[in-house]
Protein backbone atom coordinates (compact mmCIF):
# COMPACT_ATOMS: atom_id res chain seq x y z
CA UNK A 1 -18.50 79.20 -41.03
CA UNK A 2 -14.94 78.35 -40.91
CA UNK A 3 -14.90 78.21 -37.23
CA UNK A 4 -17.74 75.39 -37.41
CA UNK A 5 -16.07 73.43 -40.16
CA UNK A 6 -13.03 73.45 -37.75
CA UNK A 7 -14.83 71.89 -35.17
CA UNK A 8 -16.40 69.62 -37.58
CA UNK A 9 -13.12 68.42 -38.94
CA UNK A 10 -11.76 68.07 -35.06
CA UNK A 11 -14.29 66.33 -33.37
CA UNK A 12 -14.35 64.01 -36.21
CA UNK A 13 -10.78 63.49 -35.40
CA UNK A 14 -11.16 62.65 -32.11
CA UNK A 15 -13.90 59.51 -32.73
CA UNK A 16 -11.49 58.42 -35.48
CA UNK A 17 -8.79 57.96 -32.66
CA UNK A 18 -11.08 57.08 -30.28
CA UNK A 19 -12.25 53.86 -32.73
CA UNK A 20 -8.73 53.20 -34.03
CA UNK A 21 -8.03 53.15 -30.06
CA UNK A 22 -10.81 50.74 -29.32
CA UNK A 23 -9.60 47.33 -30.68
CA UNK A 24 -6.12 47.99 -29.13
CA UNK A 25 -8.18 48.40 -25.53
CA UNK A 26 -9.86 45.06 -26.40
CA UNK A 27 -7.12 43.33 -26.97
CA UNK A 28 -5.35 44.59 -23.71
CA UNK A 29 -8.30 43.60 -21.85
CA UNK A 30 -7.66 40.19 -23.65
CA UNK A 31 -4.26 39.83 -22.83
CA UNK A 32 -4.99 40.32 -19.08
CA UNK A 33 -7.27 37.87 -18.68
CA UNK A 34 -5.69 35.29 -20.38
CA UNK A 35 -3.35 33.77 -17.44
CA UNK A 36 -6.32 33.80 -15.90
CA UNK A 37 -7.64 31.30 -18.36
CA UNK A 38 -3.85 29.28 -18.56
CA UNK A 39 -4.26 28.83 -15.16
CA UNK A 40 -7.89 27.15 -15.48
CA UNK A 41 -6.93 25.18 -18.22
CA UNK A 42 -4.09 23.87 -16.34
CA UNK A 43 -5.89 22.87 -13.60
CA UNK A 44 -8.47 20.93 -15.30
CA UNK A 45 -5.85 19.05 -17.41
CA UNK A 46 -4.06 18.14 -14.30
CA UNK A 47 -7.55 17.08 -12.90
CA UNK A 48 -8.64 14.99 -15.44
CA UNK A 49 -4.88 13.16 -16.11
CA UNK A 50 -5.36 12.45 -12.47
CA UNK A 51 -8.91 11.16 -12.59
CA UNK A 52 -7.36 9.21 -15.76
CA UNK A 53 -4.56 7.47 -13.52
CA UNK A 54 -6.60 6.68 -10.74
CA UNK A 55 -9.44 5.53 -13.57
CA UNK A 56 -6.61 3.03 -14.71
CA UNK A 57 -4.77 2.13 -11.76
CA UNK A 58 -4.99 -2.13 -10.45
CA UNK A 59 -4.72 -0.58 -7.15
CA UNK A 60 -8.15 -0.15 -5.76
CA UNK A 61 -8.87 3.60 -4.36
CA UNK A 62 -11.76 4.56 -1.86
CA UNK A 63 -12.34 8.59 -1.34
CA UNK A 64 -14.35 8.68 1.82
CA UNK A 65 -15.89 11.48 3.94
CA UNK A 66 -13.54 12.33 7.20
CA UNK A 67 -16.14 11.55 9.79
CA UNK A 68 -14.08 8.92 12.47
CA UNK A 69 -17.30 8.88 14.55
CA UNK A 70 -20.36 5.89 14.51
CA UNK A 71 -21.05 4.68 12.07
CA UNK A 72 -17.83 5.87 10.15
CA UNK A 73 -16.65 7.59 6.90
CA UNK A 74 -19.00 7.41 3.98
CA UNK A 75 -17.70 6.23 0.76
CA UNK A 76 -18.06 8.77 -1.91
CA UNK A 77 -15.53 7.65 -4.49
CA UNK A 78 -14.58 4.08 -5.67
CA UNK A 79 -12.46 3.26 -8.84
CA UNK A 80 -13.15 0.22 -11.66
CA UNK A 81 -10.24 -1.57 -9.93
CA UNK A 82 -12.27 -1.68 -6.49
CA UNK A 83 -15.39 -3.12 -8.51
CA UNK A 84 -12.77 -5.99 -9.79
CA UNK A 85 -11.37 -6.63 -6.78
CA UNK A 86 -14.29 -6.75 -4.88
CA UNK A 87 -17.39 -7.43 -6.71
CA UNK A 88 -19.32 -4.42 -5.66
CA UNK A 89 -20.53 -1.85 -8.54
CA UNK A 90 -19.89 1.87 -6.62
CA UNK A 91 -23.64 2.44 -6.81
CA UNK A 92 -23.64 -1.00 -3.96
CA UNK A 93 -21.35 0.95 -2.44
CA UNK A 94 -21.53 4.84 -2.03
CA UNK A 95 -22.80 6.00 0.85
CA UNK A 96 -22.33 3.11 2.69
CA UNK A 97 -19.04 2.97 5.26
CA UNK A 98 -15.84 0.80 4.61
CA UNK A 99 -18.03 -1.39 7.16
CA UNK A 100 -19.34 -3.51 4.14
CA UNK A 101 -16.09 -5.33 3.53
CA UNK A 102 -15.65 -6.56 7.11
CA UNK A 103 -16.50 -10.13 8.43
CA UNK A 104 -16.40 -12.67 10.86
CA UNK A 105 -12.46 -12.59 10.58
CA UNK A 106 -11.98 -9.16 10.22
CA UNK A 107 -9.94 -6.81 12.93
CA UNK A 108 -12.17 -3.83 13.30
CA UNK A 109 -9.40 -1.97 15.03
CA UNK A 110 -8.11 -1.66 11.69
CA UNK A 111 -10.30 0.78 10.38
CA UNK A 112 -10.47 2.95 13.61
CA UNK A 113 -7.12 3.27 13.74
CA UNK A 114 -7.43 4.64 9.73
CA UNK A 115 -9.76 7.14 10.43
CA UNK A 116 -7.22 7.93 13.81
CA UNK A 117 -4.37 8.19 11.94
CA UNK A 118 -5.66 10.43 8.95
CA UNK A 119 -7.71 12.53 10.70
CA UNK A 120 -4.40 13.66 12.72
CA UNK A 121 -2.90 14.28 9.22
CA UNK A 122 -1.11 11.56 9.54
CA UNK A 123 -0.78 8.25 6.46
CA UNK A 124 -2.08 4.83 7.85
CA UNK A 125 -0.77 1.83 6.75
CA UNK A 126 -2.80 -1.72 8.04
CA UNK A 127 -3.79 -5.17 6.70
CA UNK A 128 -6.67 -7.45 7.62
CA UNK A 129 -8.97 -9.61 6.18
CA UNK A 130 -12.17 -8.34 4.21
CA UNK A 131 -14.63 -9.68 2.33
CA UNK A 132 -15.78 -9.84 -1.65
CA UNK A 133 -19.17 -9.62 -2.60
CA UNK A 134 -19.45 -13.10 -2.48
CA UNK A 135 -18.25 -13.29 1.13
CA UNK A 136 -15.21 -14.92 -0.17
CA UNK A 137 -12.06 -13.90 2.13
CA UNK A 138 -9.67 -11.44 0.44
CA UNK A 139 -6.72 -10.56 2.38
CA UNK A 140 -5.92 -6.20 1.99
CA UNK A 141 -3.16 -3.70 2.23
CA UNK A 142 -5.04 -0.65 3.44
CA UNK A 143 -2.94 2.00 2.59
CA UNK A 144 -5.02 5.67 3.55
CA UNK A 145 -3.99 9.34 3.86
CA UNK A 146 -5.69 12.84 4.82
CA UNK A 147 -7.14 14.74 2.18
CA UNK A 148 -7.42 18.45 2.94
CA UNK A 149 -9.15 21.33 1.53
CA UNK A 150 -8.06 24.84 0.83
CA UNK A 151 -8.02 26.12 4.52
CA UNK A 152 -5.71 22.61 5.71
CA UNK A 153 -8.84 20.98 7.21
CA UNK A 154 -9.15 17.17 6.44
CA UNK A 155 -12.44 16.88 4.85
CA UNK A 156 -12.17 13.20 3.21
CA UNK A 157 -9.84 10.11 3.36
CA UNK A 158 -7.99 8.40 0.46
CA UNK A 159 -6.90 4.93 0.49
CA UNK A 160 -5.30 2.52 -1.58
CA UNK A 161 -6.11 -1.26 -1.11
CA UNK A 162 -4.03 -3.73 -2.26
CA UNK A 163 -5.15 -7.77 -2.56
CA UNK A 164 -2.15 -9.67 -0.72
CA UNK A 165 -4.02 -13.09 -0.48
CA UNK A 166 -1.87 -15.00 -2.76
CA UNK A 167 1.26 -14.13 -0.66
CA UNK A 168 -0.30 -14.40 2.45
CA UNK A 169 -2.09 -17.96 1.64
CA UNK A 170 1.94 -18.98 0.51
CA UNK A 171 3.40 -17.50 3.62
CA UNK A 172 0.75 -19.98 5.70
CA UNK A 173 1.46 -23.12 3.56
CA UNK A 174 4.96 -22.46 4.41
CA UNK A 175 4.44 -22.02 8.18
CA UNK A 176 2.77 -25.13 7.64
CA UNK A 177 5.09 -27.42 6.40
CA UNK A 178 7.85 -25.73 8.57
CA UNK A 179 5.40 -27.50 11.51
CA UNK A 180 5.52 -30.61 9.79
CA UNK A 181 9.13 -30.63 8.85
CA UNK A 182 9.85 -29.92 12.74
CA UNK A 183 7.53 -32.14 13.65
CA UNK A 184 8.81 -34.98 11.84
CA UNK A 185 12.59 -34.41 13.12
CA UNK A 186 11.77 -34.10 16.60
CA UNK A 187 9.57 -37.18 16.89
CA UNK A 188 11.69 -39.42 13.95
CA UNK A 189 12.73 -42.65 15.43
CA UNK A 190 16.31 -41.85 14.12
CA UNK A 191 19.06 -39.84 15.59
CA UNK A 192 19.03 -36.28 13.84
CA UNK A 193 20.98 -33.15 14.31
CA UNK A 194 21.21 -30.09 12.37
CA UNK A 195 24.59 -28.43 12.52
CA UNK A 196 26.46 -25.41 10.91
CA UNK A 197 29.39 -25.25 8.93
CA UNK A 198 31.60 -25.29 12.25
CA UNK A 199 30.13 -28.07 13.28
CA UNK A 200 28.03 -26.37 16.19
CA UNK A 201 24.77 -28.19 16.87
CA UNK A 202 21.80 -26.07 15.72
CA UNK A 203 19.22 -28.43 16.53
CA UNK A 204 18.75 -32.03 17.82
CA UNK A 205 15.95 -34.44 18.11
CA UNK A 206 15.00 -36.41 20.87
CA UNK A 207 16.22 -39.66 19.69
CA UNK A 208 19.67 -38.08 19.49
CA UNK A 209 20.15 -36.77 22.50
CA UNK A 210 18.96 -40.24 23.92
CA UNK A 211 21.56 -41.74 21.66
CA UNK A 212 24.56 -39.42 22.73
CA UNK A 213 23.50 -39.39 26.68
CA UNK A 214 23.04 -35.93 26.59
CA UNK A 215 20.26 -33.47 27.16
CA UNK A 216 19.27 -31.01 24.16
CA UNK A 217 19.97 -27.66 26.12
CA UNK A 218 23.81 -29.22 26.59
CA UNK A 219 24.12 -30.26 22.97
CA UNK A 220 22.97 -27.11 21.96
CA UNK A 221 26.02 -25.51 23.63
CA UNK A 222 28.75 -27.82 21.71
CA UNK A 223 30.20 -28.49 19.33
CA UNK A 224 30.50 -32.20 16.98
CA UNK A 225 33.83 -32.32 17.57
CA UNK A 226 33.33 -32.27 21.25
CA UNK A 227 31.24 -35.73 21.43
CA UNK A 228 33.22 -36.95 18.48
CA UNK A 229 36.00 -39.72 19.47
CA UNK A 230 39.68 -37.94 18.80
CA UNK A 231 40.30 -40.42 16.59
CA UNK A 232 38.04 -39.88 14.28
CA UNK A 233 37.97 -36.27 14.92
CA UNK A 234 39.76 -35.59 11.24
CA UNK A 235 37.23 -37.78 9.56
CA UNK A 236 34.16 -35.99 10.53
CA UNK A 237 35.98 -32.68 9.48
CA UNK A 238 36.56 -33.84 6.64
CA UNK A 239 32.80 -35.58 6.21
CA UNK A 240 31.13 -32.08 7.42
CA UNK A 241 33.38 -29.95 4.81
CA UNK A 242 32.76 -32.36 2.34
CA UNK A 243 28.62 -32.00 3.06
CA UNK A 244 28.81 -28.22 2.99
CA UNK A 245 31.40 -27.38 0.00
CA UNK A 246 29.62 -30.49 -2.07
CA UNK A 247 32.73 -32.54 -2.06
CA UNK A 248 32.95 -36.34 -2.05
C-alpha cells in the first residue's frame, strides 16, 4: 500500500514539473521567433516609408518591366506626380510602354538607349521631348536605373522624369536674341567693335572694318592701340579704363 502511495505521490510530482515547465518552454519558443518577426516588421515599415516618399515625391517615377525588346518595357508602376505632370491616370497607362509619351519631335533613341543602359546594370541619364495627354510638348529629364531581384537579375526599370520645359523654352529665347543681337551688330550701318579690357578686339562688324581699311580676321589679331594714332594713344587708355572701371 505504501509502495503505491509512493508512486502516487511521485508521478504526481513529475506532471507538476512537467506543467510548471510548460509555460517556460512557451515562452522560449516565443523568444526565438521573435527576431524573426523584428525583422518582418522592419521590412514592411521600410516598404511602406518608401512607397510613402515616392507617393509624395514632384518627381515623376515609372517602374517598368525589363524587357528592351519590341515593343518595349511595360509600365507597371506610375506615381500621382506622373498623373500631374502628364495628364494620364495610371489605369491610361499600365501596361502600355513608355511609347505613349513620344511624338512627332521625340528622339526614339532615347528610350533604347534606357532600356541599353539599365539592362547592363548600368543608370541612364537622357532628355527629349514627350508629350502630355493633351499632346502638348513637355520637355523631360529621364533619369532610369536597373532594378534587380534577389538572385542580381534585372527584372524591372526605375526612372525618374523631371519637366525641364521652362528652362529649356528660356535657354531658346536666349539663343534667340543672341541671333538678333549679332545680327544687328554685324549688319548696323555704324562702325562697332567689341573689345576687352586690354583693348584687344573681340569682335568687329562689317562697317568697321570698312571704316579702318582692314579685314576682320586682321583686326581680330590686334590690338586698339595698334590702329589708334600715337597721339591719342593715352586718351583712348584712358577712355577704355574709364568704360570698364565706370569712371568718367
Amino acid at each position: 500500500m505504501k509502495e503505491r502511495q509512493s508512486s502516487a505521490i511521485k508521478n504526481a510530482e513529475q506532471r507538476r514539473r512537467a506543467v510548471a515547465r510548460k509555460p517556460q518552454l512557451l515562452d522560449q519558443r516565443m523568444v526565438v521567433s521573435q527576431p524573426g518577426n523584428a525583422f518582418d516588421n522592419h521590412a514592411e515599415e521600410q516598404l511602406r516609408l518608401l512607397k510613402t516618399a515616392i507617393e509624395q515625391s514632384n518627381e515623376s517615377v515609372i517602374i517598368m518591366t525589363a524587357r528592351p525588346d519590341p515593343p518595349g518595357p511595360e509600365i507597371v508602376y506610375v506615381n500621382p506626380a506622373f498623373t500631374t505632370m502628364t495628364g494620364y491616370a495610371p489605369e491610361e497607362v499600365i501596361g502600355k510602354t513608355p511609347h505613349i509619351l513620344q511624338g512627332p519631335e521625340t528622339d526614339c533613341s532615347v528610350l533604347r538607349r534606357l532600356c541599353k543602359d539599365c539592362a547592363a546594370g548600368e543608370v541612364f541619364r537622357g532628355e527629349t521631348i514627350n508629350y502630355r495627354k493633351d499632346h502638348s510638348e513637355i520637355y523631360l529629364e529621364w533619369t532610369a536605373g536597373p532594378a534587380p531581384d534577389d538572385r542580381g537579375q534585372v527584372t524591372h526599370f526605375t526612372a525618374a522624369l523631371r519637366d525641364v520645359t521652362e528652362l529649356r523654352l528660356v535657354e531658346e529665347e536666349l539663343r534667340r536674341s543672341e541671333e538678333e543681337i549679332r545680327s544687328m551688330f554685324d549688319l548696323s550701318a555704324i562702325g562697332m567693335a567689341l573689345v576687352s579690357s586690354e583693348g584687344r578686339y573681340l569682335r568687329v562688324n562689317r562697317k568697321y572694318s570698312q571704316m579702318l581699311g582692314y579685314p576682320e580676321h586682321e583686326l581680330l589679331n590686334l590690338t586698339l592701340y595698334d590702329v589708334t594714332h600715337p597721339d591719342d594713344r593715352e586718351a583712348s587708355h584712358v577712355k577704355l579704363d574709364s568704360s570698364f572701371t565706370g569712371g568718367p
